[in-house]
PDB file of N, CA and C in Angstrom:
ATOM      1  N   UNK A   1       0.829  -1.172   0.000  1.00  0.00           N
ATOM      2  CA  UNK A   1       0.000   0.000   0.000  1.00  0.00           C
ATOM      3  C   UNK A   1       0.876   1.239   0.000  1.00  0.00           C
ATOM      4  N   UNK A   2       0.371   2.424  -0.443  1.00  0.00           N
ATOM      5  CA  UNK A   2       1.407   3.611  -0.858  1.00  0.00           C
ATOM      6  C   UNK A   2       0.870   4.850  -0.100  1.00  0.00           C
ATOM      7  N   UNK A   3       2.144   5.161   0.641  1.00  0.00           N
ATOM      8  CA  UNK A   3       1.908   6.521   1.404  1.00  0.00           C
ATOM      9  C   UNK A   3       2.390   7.622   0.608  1.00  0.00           C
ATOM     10  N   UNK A   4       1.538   8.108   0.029  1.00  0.00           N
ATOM     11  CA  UNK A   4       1.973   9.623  -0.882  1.00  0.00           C
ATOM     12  C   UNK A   4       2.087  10.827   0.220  1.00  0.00           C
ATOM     13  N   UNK A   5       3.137  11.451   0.111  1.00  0.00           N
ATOM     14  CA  UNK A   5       3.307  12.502   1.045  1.00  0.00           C
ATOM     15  C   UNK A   5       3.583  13.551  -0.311  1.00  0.00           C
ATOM     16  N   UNK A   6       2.397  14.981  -0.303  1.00  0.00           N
ATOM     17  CA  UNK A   6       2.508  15.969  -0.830  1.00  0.00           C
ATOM     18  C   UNK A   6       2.808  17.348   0.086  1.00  0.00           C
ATOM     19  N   UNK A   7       3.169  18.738  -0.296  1.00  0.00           N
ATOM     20  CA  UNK A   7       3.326  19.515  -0.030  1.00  0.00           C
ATOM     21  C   UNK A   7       2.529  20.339  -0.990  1.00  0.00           C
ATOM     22  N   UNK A   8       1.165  20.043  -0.431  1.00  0.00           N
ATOM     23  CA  UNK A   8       0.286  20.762  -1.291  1.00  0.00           C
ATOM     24  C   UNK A   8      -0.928  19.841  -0.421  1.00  0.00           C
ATOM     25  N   UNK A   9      -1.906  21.064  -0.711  1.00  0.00           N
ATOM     26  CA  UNK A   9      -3.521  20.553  -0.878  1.00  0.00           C
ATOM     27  C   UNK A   9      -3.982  19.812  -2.316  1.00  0.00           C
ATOM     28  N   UNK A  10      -4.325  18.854  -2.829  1.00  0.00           N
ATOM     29  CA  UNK A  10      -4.470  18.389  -3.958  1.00  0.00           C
ATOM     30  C   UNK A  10      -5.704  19.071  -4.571  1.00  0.00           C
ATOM     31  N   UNK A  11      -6.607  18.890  -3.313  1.00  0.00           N
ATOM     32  CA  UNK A  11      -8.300  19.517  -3.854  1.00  0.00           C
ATOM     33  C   UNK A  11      -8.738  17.844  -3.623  1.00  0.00           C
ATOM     34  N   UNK A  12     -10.331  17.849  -3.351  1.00  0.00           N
ATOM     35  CA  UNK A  12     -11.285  17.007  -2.789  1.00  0.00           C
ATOM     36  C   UNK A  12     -10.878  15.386  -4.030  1.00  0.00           C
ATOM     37  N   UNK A  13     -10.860  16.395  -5.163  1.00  0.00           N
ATOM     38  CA  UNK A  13     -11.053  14.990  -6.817  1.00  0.00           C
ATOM     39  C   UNK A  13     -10.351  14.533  -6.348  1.00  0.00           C
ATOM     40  N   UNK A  14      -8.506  15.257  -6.230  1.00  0.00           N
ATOM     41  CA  UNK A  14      -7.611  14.388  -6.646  1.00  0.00           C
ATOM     42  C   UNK A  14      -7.388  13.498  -5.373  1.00  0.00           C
ATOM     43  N   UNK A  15      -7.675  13.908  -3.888  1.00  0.00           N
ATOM     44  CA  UNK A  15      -7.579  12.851  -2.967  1.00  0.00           C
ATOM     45  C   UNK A  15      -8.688  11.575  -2.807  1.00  0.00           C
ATOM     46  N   UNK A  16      -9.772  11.909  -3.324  1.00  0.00           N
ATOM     47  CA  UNK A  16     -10.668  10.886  -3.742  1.00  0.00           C
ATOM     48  C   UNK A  16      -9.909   9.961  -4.751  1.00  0.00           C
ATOM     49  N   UNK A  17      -9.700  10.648  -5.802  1.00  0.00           N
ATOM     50  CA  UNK A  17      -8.764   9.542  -6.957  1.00  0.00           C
ATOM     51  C   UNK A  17      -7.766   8.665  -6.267  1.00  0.00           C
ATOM     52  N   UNK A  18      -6.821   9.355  -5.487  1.00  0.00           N
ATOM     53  CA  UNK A  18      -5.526   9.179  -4.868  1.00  0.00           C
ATOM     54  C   UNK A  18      -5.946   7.607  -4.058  1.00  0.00           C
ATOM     55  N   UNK A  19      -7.304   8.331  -2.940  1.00  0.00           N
ATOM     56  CA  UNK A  19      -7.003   6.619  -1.901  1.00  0.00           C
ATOM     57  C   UNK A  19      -8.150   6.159  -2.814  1.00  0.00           C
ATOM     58  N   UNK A  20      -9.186   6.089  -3.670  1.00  0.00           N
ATOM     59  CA  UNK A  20      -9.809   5.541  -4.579  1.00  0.00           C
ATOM     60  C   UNK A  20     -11.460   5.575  -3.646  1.00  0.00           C
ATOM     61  N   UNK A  21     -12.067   6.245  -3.523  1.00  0.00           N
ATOM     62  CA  UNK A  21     -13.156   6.809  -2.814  1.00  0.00           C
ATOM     63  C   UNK A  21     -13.192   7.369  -1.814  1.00  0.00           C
ATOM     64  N   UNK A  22     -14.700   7.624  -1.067  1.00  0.00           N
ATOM     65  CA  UNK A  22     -14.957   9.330  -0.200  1.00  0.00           C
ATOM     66  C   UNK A  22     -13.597   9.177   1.225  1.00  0.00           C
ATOM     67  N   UNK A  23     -13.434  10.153   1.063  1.00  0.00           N
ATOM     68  CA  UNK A  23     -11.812  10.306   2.174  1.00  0.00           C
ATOM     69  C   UNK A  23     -12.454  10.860   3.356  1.00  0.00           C
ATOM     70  N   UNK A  24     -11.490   9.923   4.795  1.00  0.00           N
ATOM     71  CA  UNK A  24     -11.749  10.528   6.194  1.00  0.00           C
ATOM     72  C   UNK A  24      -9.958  11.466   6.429  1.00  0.00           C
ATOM     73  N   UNK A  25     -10.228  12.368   6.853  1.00  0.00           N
ATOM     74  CA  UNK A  25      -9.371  13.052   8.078  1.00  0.00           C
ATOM     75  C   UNK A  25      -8.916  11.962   9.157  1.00  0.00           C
ATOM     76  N   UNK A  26      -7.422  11.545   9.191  1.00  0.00           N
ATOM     77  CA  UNK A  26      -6.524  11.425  10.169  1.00  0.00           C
ATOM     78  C   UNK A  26      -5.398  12.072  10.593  1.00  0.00           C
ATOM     79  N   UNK A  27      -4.916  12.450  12.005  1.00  0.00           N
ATOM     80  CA  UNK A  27      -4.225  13.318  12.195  1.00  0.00           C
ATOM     81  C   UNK A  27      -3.303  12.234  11.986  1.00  0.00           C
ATOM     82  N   UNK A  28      -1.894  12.752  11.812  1.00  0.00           N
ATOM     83  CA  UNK A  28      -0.513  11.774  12.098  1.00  0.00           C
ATOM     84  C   UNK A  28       0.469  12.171  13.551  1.00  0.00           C
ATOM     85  N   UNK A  29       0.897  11.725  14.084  1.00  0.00           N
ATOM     86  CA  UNK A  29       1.629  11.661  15.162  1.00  0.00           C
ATOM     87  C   UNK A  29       2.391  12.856  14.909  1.00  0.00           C
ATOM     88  N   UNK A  30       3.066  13.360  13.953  1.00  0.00           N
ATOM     89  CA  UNK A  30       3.766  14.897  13.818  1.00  0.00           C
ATOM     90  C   UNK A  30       3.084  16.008  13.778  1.00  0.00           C
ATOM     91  N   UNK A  31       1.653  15.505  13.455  1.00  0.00           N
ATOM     92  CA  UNK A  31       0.979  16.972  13.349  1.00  0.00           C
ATOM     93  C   UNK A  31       0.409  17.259  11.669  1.00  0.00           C
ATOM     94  N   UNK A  32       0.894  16.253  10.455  1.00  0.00           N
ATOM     95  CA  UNK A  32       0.351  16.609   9.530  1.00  0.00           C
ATOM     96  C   UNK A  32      -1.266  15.581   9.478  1.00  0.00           C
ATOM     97  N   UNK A  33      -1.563  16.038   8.245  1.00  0.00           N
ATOM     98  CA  UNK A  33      -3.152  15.378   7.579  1.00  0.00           C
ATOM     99  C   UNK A  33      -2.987  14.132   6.473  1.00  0.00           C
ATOM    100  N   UNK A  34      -3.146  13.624   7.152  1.00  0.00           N
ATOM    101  CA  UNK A  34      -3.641  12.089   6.516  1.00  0.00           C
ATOM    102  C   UNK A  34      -5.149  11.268   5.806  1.00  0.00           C
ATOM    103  N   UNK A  35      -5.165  11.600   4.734  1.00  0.00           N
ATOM    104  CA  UNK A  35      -6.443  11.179   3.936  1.00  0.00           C
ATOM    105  C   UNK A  35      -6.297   9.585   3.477  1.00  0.00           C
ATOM    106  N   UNK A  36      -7.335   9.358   4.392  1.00  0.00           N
ATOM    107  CA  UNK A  36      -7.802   7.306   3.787  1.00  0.00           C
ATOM    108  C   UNK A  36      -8.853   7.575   3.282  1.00  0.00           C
ATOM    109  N   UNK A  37      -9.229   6.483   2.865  1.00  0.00           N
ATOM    110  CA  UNK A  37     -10.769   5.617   2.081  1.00  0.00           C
ATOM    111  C   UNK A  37     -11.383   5.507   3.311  1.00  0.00           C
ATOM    112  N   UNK A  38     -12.474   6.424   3.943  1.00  0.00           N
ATOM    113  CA  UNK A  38     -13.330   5.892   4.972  1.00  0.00           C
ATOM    114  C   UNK A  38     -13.831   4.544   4.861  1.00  0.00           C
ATOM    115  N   UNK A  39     -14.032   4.522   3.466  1.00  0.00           N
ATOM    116  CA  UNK A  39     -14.908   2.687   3.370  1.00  0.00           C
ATOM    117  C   UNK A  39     -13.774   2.100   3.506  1.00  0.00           C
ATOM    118  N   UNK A  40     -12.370   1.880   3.570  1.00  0.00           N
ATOM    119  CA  UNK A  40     -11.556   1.010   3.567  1.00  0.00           C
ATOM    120  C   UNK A  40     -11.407  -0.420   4.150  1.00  0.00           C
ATOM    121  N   UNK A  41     -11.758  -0.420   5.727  1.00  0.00           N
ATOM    122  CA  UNK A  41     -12.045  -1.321   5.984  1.00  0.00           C
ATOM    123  C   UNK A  41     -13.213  -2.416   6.268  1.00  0.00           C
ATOM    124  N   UNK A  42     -14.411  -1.835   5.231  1.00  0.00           N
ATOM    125  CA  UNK A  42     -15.578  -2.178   4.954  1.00  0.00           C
ATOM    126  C   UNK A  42     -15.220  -2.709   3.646  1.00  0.00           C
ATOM    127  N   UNK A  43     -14.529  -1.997   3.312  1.00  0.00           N
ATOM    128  CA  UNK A  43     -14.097  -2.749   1.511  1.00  0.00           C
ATOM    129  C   UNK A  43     -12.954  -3.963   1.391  1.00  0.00           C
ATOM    130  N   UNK A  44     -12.477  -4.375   2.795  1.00  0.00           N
ATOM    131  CA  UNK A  44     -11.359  -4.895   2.886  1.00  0.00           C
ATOM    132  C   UNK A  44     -10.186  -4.627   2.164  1.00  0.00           C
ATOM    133  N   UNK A  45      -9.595  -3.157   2.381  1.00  0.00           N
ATOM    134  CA  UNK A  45      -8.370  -2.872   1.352  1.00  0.00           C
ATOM    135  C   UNK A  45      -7.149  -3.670   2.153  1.00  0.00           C
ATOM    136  N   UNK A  46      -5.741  -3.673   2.104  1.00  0.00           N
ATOM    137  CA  UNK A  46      -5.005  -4.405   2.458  1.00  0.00           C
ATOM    138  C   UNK A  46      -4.735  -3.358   3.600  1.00  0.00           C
ATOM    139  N   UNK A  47      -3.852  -3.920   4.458  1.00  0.00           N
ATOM    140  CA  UNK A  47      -3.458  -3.262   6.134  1.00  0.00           C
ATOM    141  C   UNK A  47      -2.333  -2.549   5.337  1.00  0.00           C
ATOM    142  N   UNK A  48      -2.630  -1.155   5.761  1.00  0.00           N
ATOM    143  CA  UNK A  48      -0.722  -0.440   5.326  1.00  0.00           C
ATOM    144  C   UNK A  48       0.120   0.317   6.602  1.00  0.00           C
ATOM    145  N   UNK A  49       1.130  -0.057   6.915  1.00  0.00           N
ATOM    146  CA  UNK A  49       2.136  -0.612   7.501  1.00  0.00           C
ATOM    147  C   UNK A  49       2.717   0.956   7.891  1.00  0.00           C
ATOM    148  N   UNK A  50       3.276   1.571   7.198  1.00  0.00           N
ATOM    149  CA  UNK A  50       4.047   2.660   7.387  1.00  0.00           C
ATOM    150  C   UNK A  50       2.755   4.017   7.652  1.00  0.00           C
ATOM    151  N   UNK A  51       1.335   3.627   7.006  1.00  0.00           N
ATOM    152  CA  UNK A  51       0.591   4.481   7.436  1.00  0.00           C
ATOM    153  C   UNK A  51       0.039   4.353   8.979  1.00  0.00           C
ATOM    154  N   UNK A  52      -0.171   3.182   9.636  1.00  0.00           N
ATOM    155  CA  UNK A  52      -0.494   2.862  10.804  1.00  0.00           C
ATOM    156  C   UNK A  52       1.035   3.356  11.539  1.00  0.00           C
ATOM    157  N   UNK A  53       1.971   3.425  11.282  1.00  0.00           N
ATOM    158  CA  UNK A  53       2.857   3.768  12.282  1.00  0.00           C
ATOM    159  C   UNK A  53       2.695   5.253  12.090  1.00  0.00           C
ATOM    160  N   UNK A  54       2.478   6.113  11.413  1.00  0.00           N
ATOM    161  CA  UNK A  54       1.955   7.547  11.625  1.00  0.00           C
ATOM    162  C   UNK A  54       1.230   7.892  12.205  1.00  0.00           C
ATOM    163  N   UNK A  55       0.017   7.409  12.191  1.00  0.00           N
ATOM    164  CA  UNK A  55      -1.600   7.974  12.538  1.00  0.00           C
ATOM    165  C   UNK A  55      -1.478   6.936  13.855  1.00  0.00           C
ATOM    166  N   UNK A  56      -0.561   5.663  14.547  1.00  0.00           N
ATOM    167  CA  UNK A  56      -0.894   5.555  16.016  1.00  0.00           C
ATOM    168  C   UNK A  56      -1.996   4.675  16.044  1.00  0.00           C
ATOM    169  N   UNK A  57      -2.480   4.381  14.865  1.00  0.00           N
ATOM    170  CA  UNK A  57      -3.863   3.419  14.637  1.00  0.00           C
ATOM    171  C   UNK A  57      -3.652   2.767  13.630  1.00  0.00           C
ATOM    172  N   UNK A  58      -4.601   1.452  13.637  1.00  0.00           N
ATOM    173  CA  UNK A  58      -4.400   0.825  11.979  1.00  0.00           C
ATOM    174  C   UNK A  58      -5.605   1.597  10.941  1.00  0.00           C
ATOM    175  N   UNK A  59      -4.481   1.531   9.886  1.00  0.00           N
ATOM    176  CA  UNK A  59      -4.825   2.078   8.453  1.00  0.00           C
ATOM    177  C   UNK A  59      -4.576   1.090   7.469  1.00  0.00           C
ATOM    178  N   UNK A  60      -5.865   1.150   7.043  1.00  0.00           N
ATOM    179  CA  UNK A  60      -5.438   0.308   5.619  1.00  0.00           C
ATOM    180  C   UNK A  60      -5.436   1.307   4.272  1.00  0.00           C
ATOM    181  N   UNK A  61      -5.324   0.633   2.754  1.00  0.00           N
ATOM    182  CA  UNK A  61      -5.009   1.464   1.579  1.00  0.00           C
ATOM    183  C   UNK A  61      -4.233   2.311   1.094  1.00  0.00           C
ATOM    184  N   UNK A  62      -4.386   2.736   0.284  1.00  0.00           N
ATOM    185  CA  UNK A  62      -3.415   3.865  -0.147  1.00  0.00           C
ATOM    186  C   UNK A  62      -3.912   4.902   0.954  1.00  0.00           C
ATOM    187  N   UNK A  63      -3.315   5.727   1.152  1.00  0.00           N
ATOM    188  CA  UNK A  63      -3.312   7.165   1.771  1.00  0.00           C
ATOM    189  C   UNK A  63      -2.706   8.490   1.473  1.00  0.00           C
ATOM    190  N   UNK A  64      -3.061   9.719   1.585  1.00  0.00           N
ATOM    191  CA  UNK A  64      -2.135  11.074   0.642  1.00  0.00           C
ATOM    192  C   UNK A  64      -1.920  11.967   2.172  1.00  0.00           C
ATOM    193  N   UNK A  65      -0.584  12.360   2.591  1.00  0.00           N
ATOM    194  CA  UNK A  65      -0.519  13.320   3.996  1.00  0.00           C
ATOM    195  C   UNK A  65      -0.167  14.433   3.156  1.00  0.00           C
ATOM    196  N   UNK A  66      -0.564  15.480   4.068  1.00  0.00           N
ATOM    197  CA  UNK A  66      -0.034  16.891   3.707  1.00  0.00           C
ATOM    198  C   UNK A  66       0.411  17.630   5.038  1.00  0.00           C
ATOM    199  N   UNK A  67       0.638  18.550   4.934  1.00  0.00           N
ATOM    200  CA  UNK A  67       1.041  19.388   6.053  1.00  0.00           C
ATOM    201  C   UNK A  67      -0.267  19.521   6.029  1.00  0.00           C
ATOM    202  N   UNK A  68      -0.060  20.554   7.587  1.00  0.00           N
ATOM    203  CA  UNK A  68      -1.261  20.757   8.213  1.00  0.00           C
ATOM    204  C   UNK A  68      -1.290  22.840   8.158  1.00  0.00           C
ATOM    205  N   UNK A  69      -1.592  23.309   7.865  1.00  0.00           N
ATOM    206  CA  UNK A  69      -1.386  24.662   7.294  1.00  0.00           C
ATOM    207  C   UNK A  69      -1.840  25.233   8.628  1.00  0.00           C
ATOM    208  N   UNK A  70      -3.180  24.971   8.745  1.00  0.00           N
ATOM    209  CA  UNK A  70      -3.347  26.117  10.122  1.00  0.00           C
ATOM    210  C   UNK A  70      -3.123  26.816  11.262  1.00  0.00           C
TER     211      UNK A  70
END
C-alpha cells in the first residue's frame, strides 16, 4: 500500500482519486493530515504498515498526507 506525502492541498477529486473513494481526516503523530478511504475497511483494502505507524492506529489502503497549514 502507498503513502503519498505531498506539499500541497491536492483539492477534494484528486484525494478521492488518490485513496480511490470518499476520504476521512486522520491526524498523524507529527501533526500533519492524513487522507484514507473511509470505506476502507468495509471494503477490505489491504493493512498499510508505514501508514499505521503515523496515525498511532491501523490504516489500511493507499493514503495522501499533507502538512497541516493552520
Amino acid at each position: 500500500m502507498k503513502v503519498t506525502e505531498l506539499e500541497y492541498d491536492p483539492g477534494l477529486d484528486k484525494l478521492q482519486e488518490m485513496v480511490g473513494g470518499y476520504i476521512q481526516l486522520v491526524p498523524t503523530s507529527d501533526g500533519r493530515l492524513m487522507y484514507i478511504n473511509e470505506d476502507g475497511l468495509r471494503l477490505g483494502l489491504p493493512h498499510n504498515e508505514r501508514a499505521t505507524g503515523m496515525a498511532g492506529m491501523p490504516i489500511v489502503g493507499n493514503v495522501v498526507v499533507i502538512p497541516n497549514y493552520e
